[in-house]
C-alpha atoms as a PDB file:
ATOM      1  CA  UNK A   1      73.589  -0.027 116.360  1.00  0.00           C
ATOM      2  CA  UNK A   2      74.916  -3.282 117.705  1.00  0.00           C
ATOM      3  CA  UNK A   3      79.114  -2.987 118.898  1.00  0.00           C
ATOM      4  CA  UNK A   4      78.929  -6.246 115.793  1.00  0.00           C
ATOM      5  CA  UNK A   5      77.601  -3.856 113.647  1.00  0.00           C
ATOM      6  CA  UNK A   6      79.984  -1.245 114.197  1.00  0.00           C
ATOM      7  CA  UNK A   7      82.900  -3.808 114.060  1.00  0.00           C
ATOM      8  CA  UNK A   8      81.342  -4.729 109.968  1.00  0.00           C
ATOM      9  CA  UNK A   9      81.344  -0.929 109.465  1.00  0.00           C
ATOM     10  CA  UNK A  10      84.697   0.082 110.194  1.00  0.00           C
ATOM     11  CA  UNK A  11      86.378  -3.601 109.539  1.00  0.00           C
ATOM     12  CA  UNK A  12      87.775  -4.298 112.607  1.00  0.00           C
ATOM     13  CA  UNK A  13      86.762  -7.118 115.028  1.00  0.00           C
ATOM     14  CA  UNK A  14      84.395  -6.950 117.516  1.00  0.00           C
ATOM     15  CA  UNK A  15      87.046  -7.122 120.865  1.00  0.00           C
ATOM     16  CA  UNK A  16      88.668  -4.410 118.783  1.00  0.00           C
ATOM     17  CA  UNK A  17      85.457  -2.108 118.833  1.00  0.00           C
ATOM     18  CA  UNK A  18      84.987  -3.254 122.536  1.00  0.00           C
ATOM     19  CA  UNK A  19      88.286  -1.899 123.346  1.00  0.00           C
ATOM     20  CA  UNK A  20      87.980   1.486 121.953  1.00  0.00           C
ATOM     21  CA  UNK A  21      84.638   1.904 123.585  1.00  0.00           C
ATOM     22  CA  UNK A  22      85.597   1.092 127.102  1.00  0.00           C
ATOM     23  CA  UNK A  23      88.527   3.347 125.927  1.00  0.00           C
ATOM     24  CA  UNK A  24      86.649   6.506 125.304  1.00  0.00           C
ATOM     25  CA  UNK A  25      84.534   5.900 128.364  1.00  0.00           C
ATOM     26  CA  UNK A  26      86.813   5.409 130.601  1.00  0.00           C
ATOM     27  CA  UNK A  27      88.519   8.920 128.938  1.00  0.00           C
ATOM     28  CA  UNK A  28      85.164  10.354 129.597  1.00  0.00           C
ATOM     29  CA  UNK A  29      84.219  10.879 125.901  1.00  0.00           C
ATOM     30  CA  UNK A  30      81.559   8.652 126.356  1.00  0.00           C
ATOM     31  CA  UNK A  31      78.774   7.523 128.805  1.00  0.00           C
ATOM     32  CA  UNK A  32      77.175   4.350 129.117  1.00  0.00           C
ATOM     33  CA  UNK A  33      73.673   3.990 130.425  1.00  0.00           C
ATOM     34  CA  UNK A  34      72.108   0.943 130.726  1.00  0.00           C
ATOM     35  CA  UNK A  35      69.034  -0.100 129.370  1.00  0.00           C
ATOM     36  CA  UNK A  36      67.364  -3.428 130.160  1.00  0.00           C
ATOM     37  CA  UNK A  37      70.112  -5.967 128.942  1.00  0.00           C
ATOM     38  CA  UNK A  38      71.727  -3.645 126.099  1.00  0.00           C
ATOM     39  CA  UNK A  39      74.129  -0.027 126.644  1.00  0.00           C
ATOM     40  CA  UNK A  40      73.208   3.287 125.077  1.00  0.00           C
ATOM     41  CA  UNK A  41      76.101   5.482 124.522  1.00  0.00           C
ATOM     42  CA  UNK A  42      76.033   9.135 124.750  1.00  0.00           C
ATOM     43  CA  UNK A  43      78.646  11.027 123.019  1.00  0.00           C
ATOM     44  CA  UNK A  44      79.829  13.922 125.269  1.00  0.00           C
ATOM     45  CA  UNK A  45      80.193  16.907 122.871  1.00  0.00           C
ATOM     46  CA  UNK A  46      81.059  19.391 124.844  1.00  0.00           C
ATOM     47  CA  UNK A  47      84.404  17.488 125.892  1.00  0.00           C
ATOM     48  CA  UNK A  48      87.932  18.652 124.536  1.00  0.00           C
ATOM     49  CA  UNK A  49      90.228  16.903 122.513  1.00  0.00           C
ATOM     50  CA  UNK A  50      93.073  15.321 123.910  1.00  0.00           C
ATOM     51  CA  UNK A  51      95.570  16.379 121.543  1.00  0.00           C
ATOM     52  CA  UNK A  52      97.116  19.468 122.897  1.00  0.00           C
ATOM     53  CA  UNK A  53      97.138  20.872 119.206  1.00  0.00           C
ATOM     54  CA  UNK A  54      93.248  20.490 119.261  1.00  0.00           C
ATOM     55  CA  UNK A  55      92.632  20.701 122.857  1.00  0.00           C
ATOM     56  CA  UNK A  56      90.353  23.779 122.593  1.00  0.00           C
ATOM     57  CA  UNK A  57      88.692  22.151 119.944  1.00  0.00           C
ATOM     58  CA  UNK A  58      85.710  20.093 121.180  1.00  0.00           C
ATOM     59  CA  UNK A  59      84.367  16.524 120.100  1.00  0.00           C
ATOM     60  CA  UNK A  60      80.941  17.932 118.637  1.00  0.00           C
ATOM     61  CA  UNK A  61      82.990  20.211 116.328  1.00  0.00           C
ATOM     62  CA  UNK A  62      85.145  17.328 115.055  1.00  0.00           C
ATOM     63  CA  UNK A  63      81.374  14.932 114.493  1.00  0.00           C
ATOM     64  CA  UNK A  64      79.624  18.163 112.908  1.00  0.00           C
ATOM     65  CA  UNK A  65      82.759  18.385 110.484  1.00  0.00           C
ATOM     66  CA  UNK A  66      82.580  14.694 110.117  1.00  0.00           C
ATOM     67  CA  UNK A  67      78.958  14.583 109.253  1.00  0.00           C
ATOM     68  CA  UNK A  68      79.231  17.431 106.633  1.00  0.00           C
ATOM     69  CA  UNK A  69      82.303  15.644 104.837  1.00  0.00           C
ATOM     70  CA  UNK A  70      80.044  12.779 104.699  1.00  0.00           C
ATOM     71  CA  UNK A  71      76.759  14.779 103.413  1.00  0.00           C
ATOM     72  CA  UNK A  72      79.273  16.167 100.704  1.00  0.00           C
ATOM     73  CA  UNK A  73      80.420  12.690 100.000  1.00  0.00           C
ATOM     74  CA  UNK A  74      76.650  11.700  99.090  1.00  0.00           C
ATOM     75  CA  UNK A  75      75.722  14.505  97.296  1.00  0.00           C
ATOM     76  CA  UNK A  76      78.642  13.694  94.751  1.00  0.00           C
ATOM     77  CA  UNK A  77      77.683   9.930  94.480  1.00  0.00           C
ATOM     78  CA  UNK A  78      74.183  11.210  93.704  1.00  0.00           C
ATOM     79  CA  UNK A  79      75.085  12.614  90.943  1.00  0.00           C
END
């Protein structure tokens, strides 16, 4: 997914969606590889939250959580 497409997902600009990615790779949440003239992102699950209240929490627990929220969400509109 194009950073334009994300922007149309979440409604916020593009800059916006720009920002938060440089964000979370320069946090090392994310890594950037290139790939001809386009990024791939890798999502580093195995890194902690920042939040000291969910610091031993990691990222891949938070996107499994989110994933199965959204599964449930589907299920229900399905029916």
């Amino acid at each position: 997914m194009v950073l334009r497409e994300v922007a149309a997902r979440v409604r916020i600009t593009e800059r916006a969606v720009q920002r938060i990615v440089q964000d979370l790779e320069e946090e090392g949440f994310i890594r950037r590889e290139k790939v001809g003239r386009q990024n791939r992102y890798e999502v580093l699950v195995d890194k902690s939250l920042r939040h000291p209240i969910e610091s031993h929490r990691q990222i891949g627990e938070l996107l499994d959580l989110i994933g199965k929220n959204h599964a449930d969400e589907n299920r229900k509109s399905d029916v």
